[in-house]
PDB file of N, CA and C in Angstrom:
ATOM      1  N   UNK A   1     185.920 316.322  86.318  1.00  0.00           N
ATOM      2  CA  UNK A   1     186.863 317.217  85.658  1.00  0.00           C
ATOM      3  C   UNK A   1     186.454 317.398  84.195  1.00  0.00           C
ATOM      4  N   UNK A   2     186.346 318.507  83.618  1.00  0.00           N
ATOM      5  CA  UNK A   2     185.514 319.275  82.665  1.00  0.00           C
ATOM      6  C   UNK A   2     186.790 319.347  82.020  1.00  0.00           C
ATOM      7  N   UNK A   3     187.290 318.515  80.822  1.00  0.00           N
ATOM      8  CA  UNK A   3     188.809 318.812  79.706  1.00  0.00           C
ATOM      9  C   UNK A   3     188.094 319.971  78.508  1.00  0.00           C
ATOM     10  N   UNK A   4     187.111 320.014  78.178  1.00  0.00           N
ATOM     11  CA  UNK A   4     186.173 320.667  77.109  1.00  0.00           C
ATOM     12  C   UNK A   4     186.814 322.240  77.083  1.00  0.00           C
ATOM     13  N   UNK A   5     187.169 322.962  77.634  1.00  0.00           N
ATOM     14  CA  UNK A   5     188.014 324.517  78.003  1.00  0.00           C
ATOM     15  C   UNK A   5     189.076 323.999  77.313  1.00  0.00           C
ATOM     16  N   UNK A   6     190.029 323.104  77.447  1.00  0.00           N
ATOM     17  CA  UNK A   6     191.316 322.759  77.255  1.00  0.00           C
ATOM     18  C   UNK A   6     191.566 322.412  75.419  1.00  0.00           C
ATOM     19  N   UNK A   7     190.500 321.380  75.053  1.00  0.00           N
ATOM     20  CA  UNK A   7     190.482 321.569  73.776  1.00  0.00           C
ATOM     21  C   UNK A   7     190.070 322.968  73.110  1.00  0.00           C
ATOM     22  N   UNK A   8     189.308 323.604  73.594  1.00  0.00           N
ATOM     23  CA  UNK A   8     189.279 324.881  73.123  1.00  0.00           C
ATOM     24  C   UNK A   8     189.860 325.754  73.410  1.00  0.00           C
ATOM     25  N   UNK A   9     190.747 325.463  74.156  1.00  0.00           N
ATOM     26  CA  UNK A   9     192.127 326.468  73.782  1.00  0.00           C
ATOM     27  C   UNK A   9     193.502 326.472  73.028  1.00  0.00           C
ATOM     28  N   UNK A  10     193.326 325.037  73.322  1.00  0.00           N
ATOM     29  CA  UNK A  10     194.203 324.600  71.753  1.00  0.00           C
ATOM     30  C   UNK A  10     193.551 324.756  70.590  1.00  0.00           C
ATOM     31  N   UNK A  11     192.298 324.443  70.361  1.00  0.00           N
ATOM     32  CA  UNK A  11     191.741 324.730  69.041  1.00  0.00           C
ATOM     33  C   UNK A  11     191.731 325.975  68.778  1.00  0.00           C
ATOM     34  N   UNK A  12     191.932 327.375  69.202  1.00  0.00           N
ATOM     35  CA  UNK A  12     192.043 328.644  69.180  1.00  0.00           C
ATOM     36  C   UNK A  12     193.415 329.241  68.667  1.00  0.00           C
ATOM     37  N   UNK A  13     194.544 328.192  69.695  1.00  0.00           N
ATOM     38  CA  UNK A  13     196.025 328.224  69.314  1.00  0.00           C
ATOM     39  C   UNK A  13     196.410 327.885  67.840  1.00  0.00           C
ATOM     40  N   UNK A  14     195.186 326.355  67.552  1.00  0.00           N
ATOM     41  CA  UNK A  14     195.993 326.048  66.289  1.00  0.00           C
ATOM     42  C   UNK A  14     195.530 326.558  65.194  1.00  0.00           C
ATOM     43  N   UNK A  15     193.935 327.592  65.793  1.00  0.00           N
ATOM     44  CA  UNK A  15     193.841 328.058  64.439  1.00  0.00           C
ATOM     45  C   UNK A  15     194.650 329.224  64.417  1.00  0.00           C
ATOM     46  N   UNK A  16     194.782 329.796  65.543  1.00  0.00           N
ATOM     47  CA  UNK A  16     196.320 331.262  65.194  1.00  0.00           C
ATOM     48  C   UNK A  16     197.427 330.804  64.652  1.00  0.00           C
ATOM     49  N   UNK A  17     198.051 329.788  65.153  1.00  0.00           N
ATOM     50  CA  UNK A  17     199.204 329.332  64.105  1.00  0.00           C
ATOM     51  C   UNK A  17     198.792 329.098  62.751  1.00  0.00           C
ATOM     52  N   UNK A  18     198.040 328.366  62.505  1.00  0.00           N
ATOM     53  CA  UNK A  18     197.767 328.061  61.090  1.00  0.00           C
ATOM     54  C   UNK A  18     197.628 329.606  60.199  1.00  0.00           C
ATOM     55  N   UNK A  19     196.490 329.980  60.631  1.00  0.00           N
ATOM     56  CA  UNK A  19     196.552 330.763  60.166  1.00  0.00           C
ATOM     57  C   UNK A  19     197.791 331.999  60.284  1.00  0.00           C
ATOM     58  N   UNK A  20     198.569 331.912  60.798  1.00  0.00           N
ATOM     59  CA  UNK A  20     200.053 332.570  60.556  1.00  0.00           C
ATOM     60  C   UNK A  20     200.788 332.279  60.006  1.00  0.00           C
ATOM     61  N   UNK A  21     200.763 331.065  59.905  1.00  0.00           N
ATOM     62  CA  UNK A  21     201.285 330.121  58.819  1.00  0.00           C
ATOM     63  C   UNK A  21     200.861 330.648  57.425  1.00  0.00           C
ATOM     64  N   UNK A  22     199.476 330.056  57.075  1.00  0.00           N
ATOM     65  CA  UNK A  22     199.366 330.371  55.511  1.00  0.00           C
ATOM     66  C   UNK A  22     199.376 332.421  55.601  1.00  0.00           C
ATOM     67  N   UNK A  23     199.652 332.545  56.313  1.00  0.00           N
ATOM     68  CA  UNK A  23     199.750 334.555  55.917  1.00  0.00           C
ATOM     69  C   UNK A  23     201.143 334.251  55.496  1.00  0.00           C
ATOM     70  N   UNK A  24     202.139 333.994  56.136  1.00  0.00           N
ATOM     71  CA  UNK A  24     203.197 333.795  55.765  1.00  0.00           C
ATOM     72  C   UNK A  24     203.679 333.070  54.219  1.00  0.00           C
ATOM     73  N   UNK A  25     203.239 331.840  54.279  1.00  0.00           N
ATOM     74  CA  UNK A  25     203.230 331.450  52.550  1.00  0.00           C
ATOM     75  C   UNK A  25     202.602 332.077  51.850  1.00  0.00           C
ATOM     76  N   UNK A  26     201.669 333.049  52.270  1.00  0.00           N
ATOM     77  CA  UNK A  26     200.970 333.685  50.821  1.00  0.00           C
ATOM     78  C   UNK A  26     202.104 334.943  50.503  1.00  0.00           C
ATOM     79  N   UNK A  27     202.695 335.367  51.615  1.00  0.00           N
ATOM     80  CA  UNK A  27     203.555 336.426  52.012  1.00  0.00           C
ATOM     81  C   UNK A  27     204.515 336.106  50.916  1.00  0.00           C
ATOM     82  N   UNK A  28     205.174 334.646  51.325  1.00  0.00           N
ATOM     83  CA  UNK A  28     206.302 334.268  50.410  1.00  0.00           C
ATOM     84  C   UNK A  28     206.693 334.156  49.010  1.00  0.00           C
ATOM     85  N   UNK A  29     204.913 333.793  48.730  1.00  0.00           N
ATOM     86  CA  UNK A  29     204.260 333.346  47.284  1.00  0.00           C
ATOM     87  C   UNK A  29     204.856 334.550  46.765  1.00  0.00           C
ATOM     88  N   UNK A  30     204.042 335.837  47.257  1.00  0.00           N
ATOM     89  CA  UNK A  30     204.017 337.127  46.591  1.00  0.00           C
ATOM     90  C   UNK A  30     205.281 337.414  46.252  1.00  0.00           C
ATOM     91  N   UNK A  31     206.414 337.792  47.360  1.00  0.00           N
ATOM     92  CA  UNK A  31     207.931 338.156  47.262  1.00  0.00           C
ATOM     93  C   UNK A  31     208.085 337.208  45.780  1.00  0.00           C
ATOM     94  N   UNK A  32     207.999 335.410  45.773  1.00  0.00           N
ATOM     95  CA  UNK A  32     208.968 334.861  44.931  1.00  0.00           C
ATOM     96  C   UNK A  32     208.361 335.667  43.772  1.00  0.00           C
ATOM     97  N   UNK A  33     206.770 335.593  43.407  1.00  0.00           N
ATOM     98  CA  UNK A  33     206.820 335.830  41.937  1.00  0.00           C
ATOM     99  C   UNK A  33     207.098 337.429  41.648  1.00  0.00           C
ATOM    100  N   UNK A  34     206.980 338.161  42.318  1.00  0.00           N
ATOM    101  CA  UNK A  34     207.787 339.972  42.054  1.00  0.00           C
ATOM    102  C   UNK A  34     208.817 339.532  41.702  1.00  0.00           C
ATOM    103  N   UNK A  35     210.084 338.705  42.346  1.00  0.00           N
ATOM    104  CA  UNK A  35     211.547 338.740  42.310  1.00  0.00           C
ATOM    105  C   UNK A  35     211.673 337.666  40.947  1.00  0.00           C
ATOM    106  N   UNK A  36     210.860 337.206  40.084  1.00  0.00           N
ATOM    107  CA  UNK A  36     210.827 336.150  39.462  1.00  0.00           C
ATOM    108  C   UNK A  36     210.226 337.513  37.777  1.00  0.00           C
ATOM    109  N   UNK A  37     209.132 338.147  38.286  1.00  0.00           N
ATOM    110  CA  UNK A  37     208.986 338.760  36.897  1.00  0.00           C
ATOM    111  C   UNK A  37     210.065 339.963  36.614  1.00  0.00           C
ATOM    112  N   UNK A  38     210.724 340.276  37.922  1.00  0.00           N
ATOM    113  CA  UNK A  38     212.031 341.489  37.872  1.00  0.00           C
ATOM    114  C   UNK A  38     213.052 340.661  37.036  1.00  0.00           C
ATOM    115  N   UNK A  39     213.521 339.278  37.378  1.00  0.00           N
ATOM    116  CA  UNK A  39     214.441 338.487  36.657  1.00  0.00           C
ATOM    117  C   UNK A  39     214.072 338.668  35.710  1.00  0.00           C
ATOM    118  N   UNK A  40     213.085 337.728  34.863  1.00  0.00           N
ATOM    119  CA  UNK A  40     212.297 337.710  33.670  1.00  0.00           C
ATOM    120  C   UNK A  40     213.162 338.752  33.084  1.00  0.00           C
ATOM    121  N   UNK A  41     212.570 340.044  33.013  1.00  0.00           N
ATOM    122  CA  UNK A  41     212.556 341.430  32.458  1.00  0.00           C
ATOM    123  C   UNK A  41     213.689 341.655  32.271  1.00  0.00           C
ATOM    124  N   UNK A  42     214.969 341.534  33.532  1.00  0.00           N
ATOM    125  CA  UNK A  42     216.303 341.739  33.140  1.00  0.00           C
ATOM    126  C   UNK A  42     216.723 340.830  32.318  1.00  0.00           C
ATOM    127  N   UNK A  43     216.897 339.923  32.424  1.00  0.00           N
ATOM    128  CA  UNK A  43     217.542 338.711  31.380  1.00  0.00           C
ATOM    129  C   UNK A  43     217.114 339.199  29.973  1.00  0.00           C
ATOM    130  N   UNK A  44     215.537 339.581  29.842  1.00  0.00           N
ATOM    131  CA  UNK A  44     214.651 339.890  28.188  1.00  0.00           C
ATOM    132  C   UNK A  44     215.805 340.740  28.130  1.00  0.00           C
ATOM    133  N   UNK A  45     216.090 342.065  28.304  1.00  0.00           N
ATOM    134  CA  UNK A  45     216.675 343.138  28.148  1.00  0.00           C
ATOM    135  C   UNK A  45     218.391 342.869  28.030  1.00  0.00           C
ATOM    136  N   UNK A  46     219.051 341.917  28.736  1.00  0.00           N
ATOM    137  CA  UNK A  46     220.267 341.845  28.711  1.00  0.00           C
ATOM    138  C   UNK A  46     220.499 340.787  27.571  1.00  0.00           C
ATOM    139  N   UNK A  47     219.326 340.118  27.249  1.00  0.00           N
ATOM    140  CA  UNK A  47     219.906 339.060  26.096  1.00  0.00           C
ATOM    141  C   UNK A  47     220.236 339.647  24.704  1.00  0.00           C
ATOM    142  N   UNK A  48     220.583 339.046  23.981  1.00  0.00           N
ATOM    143  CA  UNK A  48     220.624 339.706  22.672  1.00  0.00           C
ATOM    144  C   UNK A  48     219.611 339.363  21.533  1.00  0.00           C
ATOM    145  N   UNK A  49     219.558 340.027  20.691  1.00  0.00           N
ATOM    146  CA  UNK A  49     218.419 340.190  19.839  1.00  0.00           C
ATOM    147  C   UNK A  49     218.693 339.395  19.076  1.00  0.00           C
ATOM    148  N   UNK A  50     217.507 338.478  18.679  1.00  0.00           N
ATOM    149  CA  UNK A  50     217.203 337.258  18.149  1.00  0.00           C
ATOM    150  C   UNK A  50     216.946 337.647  16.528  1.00  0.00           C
ATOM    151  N   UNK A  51     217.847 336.691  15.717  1.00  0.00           N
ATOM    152  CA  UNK A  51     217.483 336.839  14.127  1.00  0.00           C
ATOM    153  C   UNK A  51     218.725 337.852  13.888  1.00  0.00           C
ATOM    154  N   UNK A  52     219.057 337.928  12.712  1.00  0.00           N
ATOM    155  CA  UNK A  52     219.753 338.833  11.709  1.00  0.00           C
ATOM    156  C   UNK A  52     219.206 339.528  11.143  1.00  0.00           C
ATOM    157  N   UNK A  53     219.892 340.449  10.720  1.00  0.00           N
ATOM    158  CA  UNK A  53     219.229 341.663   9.338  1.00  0.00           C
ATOM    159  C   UNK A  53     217.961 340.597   8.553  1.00  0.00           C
ATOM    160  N   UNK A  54     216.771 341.358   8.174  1.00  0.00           N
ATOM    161  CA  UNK A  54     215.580 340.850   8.261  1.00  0.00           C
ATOM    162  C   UNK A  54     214.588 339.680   8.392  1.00  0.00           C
ATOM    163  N   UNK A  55     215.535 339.491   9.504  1.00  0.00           N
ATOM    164  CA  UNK A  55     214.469 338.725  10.254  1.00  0.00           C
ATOM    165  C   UNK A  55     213.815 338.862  11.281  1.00  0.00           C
ATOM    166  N   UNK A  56     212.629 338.790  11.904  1.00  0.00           N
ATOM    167  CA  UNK A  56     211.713 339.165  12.993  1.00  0.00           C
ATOM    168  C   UNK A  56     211.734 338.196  14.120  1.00  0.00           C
TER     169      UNK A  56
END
């Protein structure tokens, strides 16, 4: 009985999962930091302006 087919079909499986896997975290990566420099930007804009009459 020849098992050698059998590991290589799991080894095929786990590289499709894996690799669906990290597509997915890179996927996630991307979304957080867009939704992270959109924050950023609103908060800059909604805060208030730093310093008094002439100061920078």
């Amino acid at each position: 009985m020849n098992v050698a087919p059998g590991f290589g079909i799991l080894a095929v499986l786990y590289v499709v999962v894996m690799a669906a896997l990290i597509g997915l975290a890179i996927y996630v990566l991307i979304l957080v930091i867009a939704f992270l420099r959109l924050r950023i930007a609103e908060l800059k804009r909604t805060a208030p302006p730093r310093g008094g009459p002439g100061r920078q």
